[in-house]
PDB file of N, CA and C in Angstrom:
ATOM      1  N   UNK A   1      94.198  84.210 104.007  1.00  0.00           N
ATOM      2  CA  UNK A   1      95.027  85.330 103.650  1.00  0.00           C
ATOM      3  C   UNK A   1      94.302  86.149 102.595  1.00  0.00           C
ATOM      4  N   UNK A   2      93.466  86.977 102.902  1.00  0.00           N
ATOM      5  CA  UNK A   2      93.142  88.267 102.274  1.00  0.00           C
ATOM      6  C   UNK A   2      93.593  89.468 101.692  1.00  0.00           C
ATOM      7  N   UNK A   3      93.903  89.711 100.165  1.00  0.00           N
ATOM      8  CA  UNK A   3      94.178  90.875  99.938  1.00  0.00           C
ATOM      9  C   UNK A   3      93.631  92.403 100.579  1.00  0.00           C
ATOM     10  N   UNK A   4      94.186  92.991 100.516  1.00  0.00           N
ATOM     11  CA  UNK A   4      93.894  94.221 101.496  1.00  0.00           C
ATOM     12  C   UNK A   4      93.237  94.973 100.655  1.00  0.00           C
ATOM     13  N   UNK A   5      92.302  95.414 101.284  1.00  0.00           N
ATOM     14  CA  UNK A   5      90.715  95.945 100.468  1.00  0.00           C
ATOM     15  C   UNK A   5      91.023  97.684 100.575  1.00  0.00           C
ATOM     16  N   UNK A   6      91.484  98.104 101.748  1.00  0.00           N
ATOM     17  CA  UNK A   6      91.462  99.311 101.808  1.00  0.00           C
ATOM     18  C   UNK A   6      92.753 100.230 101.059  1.00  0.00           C
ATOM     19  N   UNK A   7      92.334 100.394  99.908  1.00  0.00           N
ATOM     20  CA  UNK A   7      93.569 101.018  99.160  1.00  0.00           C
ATOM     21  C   UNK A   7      93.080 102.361  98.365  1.00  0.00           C
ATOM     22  N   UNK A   8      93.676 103.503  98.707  1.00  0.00           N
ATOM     23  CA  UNK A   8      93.562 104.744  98.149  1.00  0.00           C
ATOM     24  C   UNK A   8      95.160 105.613  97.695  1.00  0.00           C
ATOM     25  N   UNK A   9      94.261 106.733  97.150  1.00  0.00           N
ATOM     26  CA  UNK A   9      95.806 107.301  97.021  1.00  0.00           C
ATOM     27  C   UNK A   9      96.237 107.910  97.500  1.00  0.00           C
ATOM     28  N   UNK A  10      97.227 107.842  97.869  1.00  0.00           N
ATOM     29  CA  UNK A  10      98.162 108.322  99.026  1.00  0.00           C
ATOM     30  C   UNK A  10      99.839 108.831  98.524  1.00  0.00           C
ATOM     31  N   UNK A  11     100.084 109.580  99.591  1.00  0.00           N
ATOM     32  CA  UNK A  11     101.832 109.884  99.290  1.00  0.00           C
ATOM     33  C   UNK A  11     102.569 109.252  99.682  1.00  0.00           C
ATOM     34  N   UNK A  12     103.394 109.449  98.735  1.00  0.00           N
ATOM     35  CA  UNK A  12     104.329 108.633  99.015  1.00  0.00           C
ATOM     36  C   UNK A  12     105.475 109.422  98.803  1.00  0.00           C
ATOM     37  N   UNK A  13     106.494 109.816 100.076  1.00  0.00           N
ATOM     38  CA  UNK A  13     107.243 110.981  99.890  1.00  0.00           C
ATOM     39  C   UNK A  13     106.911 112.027  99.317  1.00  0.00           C
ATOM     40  N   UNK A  14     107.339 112.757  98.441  1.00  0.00           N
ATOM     41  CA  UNK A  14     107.185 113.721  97.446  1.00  0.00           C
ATOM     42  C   UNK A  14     105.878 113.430  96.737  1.00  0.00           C
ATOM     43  N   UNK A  15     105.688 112.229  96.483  1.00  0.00           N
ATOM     44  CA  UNK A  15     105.261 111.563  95.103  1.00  0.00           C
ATOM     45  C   UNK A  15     103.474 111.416  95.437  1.00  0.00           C
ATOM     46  N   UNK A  16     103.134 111.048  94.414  1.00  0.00           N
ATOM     47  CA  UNK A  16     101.577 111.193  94.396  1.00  0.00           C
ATOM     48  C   UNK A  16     101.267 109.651  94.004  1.00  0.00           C
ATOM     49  N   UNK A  17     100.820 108.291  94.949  1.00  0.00           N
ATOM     50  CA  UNK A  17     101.094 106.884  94.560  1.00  0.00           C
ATOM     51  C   UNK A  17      99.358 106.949  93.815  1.00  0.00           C
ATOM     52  N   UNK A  18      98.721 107.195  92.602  1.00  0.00           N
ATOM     53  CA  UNK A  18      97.506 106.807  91.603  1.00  0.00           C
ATOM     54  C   UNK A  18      97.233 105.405  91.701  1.00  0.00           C
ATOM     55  N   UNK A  19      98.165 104.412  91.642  1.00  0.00           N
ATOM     56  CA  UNK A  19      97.570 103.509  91.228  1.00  0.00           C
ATOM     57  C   UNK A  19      98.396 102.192  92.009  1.00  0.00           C
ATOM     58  N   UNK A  20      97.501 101.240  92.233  1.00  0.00           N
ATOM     59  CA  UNK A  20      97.792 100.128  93.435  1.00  0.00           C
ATOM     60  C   UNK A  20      97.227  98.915  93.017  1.00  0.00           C
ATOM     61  N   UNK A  21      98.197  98.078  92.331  1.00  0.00           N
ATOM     62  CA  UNK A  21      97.174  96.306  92.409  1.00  0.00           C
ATOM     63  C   UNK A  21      98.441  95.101  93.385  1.00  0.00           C
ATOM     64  N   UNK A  22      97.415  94.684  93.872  1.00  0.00           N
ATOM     65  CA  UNK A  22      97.698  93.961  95.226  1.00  0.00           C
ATOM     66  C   UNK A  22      97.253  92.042  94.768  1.00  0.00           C
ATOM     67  N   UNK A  23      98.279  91.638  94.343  1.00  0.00           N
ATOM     68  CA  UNK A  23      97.572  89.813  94.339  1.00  0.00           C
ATOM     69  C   UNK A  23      98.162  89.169  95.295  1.00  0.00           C
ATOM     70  N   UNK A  24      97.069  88.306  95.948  1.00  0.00           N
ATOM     71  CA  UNK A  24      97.288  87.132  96.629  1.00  0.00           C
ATOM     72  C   UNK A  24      97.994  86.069  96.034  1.00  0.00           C
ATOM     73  N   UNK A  25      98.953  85.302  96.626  1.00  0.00           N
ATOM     74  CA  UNK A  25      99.400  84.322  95.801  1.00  0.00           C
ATOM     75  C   UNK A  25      99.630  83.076  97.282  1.00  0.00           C
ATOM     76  N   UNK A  26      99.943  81.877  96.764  1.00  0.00           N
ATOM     77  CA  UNK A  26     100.658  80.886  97.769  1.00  0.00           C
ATOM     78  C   UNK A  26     100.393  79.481  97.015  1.00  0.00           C
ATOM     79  N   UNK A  27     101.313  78.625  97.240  1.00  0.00           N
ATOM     80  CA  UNK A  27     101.788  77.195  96.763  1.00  0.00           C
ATOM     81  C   UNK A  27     100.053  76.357  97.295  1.00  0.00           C
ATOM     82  N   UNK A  28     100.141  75.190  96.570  1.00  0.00           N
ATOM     83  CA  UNK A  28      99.096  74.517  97.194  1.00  0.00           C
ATOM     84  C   UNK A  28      99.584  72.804  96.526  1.00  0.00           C
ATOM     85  N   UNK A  29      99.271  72.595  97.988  1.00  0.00           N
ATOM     86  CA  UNK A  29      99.516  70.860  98.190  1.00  0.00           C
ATOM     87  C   UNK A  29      98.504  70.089  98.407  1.00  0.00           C
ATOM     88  N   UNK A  30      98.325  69.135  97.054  1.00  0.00           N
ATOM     89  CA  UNK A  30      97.054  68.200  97.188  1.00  0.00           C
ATOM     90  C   UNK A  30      97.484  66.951  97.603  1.00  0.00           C
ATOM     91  N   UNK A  31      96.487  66.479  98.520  1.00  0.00           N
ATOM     92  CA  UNK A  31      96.811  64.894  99.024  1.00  0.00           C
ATOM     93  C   UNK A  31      95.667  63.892  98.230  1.00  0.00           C
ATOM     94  N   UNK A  32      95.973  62.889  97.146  1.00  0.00           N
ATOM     95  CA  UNK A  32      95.244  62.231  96.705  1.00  0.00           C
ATOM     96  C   UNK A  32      95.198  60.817  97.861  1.00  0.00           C
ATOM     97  N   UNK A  33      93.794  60.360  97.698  1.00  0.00           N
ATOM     98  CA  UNK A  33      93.625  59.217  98.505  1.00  0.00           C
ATOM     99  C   UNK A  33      93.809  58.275  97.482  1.00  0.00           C
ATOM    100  N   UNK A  34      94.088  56.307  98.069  1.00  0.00           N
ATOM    101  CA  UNK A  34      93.989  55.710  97.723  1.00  0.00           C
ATOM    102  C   UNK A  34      93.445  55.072  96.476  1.00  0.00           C
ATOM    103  N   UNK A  35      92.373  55.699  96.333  1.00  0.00           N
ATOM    104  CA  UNK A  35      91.529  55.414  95.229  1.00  0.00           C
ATOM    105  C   UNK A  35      91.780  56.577  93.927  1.00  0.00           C
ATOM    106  N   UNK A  36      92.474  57.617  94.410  1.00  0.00           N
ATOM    107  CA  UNK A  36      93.011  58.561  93.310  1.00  0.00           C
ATOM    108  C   UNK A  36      91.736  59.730  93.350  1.00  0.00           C
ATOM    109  N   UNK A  37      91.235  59.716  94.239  1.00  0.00           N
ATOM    110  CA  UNK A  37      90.303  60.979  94.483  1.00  0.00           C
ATOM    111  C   UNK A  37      90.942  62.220  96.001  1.00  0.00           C
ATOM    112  N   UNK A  38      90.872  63.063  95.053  1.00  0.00           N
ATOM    113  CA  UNK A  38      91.799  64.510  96.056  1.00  0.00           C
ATOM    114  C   UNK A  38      90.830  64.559  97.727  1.00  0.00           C
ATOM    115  N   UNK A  39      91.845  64.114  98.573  1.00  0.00           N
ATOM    116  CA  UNK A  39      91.382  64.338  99.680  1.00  0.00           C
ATOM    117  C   UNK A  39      91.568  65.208 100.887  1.00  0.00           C
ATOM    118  N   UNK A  40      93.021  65.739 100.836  1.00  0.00           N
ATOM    119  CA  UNK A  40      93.076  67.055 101.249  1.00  0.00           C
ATOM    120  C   UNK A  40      93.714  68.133 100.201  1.00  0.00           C
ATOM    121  N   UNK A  41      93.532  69.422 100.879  1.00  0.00           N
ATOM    122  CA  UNK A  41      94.499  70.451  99.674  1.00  0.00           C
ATOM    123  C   UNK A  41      94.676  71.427 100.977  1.00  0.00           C
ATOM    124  N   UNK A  42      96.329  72.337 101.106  1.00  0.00           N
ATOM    125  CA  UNK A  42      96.633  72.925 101.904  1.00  0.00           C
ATOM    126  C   UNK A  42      97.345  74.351 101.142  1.00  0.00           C
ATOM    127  N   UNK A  43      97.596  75.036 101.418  1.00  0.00           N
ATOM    128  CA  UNK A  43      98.384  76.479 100.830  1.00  0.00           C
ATOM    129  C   UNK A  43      99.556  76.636 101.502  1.00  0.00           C
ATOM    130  N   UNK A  44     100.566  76.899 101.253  1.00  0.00           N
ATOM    131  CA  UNK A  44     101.345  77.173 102.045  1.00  0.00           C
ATOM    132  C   UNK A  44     102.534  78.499 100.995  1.00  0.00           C
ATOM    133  N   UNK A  45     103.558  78.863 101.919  1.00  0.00           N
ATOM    134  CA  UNK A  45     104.357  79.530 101.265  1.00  0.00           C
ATOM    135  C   UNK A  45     103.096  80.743 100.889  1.00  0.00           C
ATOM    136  N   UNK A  46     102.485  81.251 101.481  1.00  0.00           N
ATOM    137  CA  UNK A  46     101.527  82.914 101.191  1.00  0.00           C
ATOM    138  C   UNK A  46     102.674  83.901 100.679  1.00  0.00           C
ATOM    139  N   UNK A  47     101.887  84.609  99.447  1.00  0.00           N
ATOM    140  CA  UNK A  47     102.961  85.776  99.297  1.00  0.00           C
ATOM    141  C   UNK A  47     101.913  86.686  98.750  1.00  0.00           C
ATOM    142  N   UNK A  48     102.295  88.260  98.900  1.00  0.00           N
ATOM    143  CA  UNK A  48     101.916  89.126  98.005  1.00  0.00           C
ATOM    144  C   UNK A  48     102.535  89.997  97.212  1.00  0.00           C
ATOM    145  N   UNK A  49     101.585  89.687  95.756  1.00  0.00           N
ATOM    146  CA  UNK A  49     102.816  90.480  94.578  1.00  0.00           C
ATOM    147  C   UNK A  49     102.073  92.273  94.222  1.00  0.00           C
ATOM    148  N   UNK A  50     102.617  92.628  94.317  1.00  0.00           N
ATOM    149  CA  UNK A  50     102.324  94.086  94.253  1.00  0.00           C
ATOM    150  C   UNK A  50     102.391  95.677  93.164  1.00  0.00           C
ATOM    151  N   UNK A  51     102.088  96.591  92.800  1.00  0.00           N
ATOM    152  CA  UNK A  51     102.703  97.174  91.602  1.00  0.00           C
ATOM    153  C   UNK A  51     101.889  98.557  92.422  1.00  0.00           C
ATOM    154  N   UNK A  52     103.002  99.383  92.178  1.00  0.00           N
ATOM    155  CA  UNK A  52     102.152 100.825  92.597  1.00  0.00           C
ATOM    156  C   UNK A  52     102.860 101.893  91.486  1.00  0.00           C
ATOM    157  N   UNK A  53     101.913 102.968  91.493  1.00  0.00           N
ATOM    158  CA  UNK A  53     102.223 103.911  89.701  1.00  0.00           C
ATOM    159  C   UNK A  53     101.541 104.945  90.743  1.00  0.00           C
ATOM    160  N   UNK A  54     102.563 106.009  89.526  1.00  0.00           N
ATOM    161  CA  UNK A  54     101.782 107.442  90.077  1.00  0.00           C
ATOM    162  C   UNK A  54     102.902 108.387  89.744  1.00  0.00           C
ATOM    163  N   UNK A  55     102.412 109.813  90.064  1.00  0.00           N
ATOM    164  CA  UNK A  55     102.865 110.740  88.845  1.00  0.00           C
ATOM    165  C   UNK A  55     103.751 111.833  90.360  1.00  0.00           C
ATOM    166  N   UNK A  56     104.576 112.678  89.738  1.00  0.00           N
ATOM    167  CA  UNK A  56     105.130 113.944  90.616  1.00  0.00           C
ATOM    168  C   UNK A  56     106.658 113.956  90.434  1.00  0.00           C
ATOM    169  N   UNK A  57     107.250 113.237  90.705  1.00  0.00           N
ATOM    170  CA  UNK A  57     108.992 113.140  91.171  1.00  0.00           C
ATOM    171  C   UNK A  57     109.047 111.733  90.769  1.00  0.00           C
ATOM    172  N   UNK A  58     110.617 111.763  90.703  1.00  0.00           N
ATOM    173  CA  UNK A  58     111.260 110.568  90.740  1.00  0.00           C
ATOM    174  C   UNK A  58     111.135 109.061  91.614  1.00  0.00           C
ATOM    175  N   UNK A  59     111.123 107.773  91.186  1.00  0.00           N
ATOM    176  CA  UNK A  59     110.276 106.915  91.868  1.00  0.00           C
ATOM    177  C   UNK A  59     110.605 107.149  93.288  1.00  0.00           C
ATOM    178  N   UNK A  60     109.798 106.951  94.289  1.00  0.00           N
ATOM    179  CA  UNK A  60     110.111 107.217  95.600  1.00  0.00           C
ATOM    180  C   UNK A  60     110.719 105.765  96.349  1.00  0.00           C
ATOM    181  N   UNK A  61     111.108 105.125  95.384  1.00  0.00           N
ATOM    182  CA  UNK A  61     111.706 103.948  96.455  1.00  0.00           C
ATOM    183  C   UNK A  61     112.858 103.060  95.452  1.00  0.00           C
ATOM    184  N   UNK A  62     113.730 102.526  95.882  1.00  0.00           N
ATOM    185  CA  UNK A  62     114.780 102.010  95.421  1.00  0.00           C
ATOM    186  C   UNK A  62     114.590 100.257  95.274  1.00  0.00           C
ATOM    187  N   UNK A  63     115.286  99.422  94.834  1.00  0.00           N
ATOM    188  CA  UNK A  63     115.631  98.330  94.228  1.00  0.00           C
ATOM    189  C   UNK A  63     116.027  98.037  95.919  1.00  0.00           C
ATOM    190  N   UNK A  64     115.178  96.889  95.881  1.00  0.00           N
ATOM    191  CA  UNK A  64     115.793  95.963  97.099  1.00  0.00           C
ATOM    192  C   UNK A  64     115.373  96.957  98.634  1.00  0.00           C
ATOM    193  N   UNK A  65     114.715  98.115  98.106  1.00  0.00           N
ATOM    194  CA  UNK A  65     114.238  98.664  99.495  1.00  0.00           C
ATOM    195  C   UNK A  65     113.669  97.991 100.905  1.00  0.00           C
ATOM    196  N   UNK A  66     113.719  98.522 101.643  1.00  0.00           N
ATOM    197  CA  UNK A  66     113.438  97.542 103.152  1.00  0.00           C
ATOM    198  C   UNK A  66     111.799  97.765 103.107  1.00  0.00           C
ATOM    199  N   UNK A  67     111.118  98.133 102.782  1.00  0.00           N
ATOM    200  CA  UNK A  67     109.855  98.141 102.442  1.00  0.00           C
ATOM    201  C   UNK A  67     108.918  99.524 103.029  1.00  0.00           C
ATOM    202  N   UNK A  68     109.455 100.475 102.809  1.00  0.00           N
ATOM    203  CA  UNK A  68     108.927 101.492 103.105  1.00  0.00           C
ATOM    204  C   UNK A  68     107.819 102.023 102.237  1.00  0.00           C
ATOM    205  N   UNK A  69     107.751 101.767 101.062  1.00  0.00           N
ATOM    206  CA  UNK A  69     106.886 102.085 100.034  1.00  0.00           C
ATOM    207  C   UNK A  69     105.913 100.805  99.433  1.00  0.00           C
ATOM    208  N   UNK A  70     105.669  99.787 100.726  1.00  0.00           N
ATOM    209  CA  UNK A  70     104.718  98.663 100.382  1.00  0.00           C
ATOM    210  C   UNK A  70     103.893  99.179 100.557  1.00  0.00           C
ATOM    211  N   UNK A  71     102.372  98.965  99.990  1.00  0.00           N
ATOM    212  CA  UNK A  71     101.226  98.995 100.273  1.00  0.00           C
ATOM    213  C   UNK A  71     100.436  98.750 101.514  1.00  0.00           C
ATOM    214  N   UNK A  72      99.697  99.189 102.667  1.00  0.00           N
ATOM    215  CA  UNK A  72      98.936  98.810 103.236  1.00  0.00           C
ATOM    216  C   UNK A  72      98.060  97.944 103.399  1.00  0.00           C
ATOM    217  N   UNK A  73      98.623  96.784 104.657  1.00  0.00           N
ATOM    218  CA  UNK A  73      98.141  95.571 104.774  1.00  0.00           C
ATOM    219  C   UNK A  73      99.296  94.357 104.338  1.00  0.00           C
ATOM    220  N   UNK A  74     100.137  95.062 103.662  1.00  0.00           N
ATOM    221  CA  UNK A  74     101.148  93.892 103.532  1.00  0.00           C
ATOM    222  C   UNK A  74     101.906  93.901 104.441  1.00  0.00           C
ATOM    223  N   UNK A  75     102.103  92.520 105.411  1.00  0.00           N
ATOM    224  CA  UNK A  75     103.201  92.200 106.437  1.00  0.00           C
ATOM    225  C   UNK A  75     104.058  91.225 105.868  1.00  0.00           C
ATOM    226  N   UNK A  76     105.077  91.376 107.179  1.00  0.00           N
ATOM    227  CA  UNK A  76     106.401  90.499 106.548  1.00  0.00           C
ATOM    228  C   UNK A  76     107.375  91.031 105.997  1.00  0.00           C
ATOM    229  N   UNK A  77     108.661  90.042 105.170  1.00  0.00           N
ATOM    230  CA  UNK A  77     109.675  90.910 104.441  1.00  0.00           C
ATOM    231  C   UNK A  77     108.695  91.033 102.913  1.00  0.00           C
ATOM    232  N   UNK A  78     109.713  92.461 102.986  1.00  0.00           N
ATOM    233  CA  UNK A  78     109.094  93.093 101.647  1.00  0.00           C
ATOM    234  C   UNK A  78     110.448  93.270 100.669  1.00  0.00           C
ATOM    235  N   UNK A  79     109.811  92.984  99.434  1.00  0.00           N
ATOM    236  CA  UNK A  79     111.026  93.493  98.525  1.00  0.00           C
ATOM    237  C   UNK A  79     110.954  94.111  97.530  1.00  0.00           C
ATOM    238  N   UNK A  80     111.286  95.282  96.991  1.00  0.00           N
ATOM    239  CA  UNK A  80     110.966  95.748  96.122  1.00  0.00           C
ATOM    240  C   UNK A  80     112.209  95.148  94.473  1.00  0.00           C
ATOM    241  N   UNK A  81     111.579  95.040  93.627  1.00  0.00           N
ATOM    242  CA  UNK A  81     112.005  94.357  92.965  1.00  0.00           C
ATOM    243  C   UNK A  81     112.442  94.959  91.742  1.00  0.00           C
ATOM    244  N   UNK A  82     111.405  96.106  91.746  1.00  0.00           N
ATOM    245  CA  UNK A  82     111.294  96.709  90.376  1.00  0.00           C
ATOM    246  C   UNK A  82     111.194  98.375  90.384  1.00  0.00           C
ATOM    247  N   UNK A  83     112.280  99.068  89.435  1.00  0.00           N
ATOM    248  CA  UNK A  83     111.920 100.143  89.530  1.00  0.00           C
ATOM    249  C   UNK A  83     112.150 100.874  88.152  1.00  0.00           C
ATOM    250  N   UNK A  84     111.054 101.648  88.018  1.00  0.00           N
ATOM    251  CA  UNK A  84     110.472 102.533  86.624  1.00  0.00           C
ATOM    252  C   UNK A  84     110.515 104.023  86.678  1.00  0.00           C
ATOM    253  N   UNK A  85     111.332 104.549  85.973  1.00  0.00           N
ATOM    254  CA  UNK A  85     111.234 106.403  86.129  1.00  0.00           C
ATOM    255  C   UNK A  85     110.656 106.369  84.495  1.00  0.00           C
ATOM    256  N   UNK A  86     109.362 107.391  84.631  1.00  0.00           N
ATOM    257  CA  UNK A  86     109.623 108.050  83.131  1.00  0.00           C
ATOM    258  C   UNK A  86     109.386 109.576  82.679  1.00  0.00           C
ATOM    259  N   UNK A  87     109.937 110.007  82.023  1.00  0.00           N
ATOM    260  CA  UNK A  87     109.732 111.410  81.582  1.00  0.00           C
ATOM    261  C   UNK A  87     109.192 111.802  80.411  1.00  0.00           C
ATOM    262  N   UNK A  88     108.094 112.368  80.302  1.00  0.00           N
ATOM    263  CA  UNK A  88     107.485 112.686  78.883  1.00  0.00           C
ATOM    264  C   UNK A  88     107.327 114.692  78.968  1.00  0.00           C
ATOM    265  N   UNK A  89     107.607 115.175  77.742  1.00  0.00           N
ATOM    266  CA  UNK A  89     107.510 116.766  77.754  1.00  0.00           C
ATOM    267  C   UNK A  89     105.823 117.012  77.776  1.00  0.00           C
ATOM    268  N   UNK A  90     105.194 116.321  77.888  1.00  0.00           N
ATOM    269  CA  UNK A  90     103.470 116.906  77.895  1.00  0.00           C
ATOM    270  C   UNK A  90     103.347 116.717  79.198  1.00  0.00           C
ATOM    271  N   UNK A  91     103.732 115.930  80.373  1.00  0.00           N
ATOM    272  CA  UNK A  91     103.056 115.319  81.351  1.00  0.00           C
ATOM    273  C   UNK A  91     103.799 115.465  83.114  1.00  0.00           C
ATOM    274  N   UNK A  92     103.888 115.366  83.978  1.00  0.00           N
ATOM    275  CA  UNK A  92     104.185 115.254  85.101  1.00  0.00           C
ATOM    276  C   UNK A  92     105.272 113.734  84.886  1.00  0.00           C
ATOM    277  N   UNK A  93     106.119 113.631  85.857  1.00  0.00           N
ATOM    278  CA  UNK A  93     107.118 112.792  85.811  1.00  0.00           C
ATOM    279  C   UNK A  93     106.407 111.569  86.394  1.00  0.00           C
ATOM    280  N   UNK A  94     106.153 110.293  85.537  1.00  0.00           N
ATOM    281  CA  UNK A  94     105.789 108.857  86.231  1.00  0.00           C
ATOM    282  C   UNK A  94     107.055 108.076  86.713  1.00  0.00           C
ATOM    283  N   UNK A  95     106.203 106.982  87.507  1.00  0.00           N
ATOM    284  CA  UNK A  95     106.958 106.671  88.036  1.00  0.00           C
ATOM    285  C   UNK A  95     105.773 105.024  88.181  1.00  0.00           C
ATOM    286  N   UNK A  96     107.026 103.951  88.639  1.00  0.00           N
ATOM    287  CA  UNK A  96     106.101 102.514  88.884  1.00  0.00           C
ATOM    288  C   UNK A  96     107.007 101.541  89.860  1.00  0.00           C
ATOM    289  N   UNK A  97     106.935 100.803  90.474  1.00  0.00           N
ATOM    290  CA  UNK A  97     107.743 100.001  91.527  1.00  0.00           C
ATOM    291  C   UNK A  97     106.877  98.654  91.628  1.00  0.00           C
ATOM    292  N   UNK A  98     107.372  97.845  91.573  1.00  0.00           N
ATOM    293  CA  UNK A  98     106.669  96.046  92.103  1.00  0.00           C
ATOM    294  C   UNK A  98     107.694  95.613  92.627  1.00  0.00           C
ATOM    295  N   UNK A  99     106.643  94.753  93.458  1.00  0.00           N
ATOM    296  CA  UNK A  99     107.647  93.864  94.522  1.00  0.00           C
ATOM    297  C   UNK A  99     106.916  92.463  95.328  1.00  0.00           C
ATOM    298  N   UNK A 100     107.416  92.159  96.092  1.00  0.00           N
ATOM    299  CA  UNK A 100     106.565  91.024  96.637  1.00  0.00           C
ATOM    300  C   UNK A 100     106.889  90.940  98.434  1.00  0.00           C
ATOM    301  N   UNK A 101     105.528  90.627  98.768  1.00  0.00           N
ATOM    302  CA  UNK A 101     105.723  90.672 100.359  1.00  0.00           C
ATOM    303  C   UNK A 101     105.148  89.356 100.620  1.00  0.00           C
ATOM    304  N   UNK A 102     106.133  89.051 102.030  1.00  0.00           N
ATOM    305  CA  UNK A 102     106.008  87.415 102.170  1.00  0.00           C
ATOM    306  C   UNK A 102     105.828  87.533 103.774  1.00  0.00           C
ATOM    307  N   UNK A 103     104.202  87.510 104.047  1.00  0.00           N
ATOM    308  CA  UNK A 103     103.848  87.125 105.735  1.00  0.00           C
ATOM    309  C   UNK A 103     104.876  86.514 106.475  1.00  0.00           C
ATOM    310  N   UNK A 104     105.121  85.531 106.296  1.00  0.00           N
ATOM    311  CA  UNK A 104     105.506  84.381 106.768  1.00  0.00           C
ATOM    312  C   UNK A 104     106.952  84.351 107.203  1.00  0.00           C
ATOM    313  N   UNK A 105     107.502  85.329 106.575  1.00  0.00           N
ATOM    314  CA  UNK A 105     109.447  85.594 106.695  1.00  0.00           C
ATOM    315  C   UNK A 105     109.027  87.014 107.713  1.00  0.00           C
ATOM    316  N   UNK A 106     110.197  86.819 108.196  1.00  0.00           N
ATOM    317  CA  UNK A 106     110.676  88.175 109.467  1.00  0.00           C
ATOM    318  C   UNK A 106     111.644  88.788 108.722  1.00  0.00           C
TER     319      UNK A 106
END
């Protein structure tokens, strides 16, 4: 399970998505042998945790969204988890969203 390499910036609705970090994550199960030396190790439960930023309008995706605003390359259910509006008088309106996508669930 490979993080997805091809990431640029892109729109996102209205919005202008700058910035994209993408981690691999998943459980791992070691089998010690007899003698107490690790003899297998497996991964299971794959997930990816996600964070996207970027400037224009109001965040373009909601709390618990169906995953319209995941990143490219993430399959599976998606969830968005997190959502950030901010407004400063010098600057364009930011905005930030994380969430986590899980291959493995439909």
């Amino acid at each position: 399970m490979a993080a997805p390499t091809a990431i640029g910036i892109t729109l996102v609705a209205e919005a202008t998505a700058q910035s994209v970090e993408v981690t691999s994550q998943g459980e791992v199960a070691i089998l010690v042998d007899k003698s107490g030396n690790f003899s297998k190790a497996a991964v299971y439960d794959p997930k990816f945790a996600f964070t996207v930023s970027g400037k224009g309008v109001e965040c373009p995706v909601s709390i618990n969204d169906d995953g319209t605003g995941k990143p490219s390359g993430i399959t599976g259910k998606v969830i968005i988890n997190s959502v950030k509006n901010q407004t400063n008088n010098d600057d364009w309106e930011s905005w930030e969203y994380s969430g986590e996508g899980f291959p493995s669930a439909t």
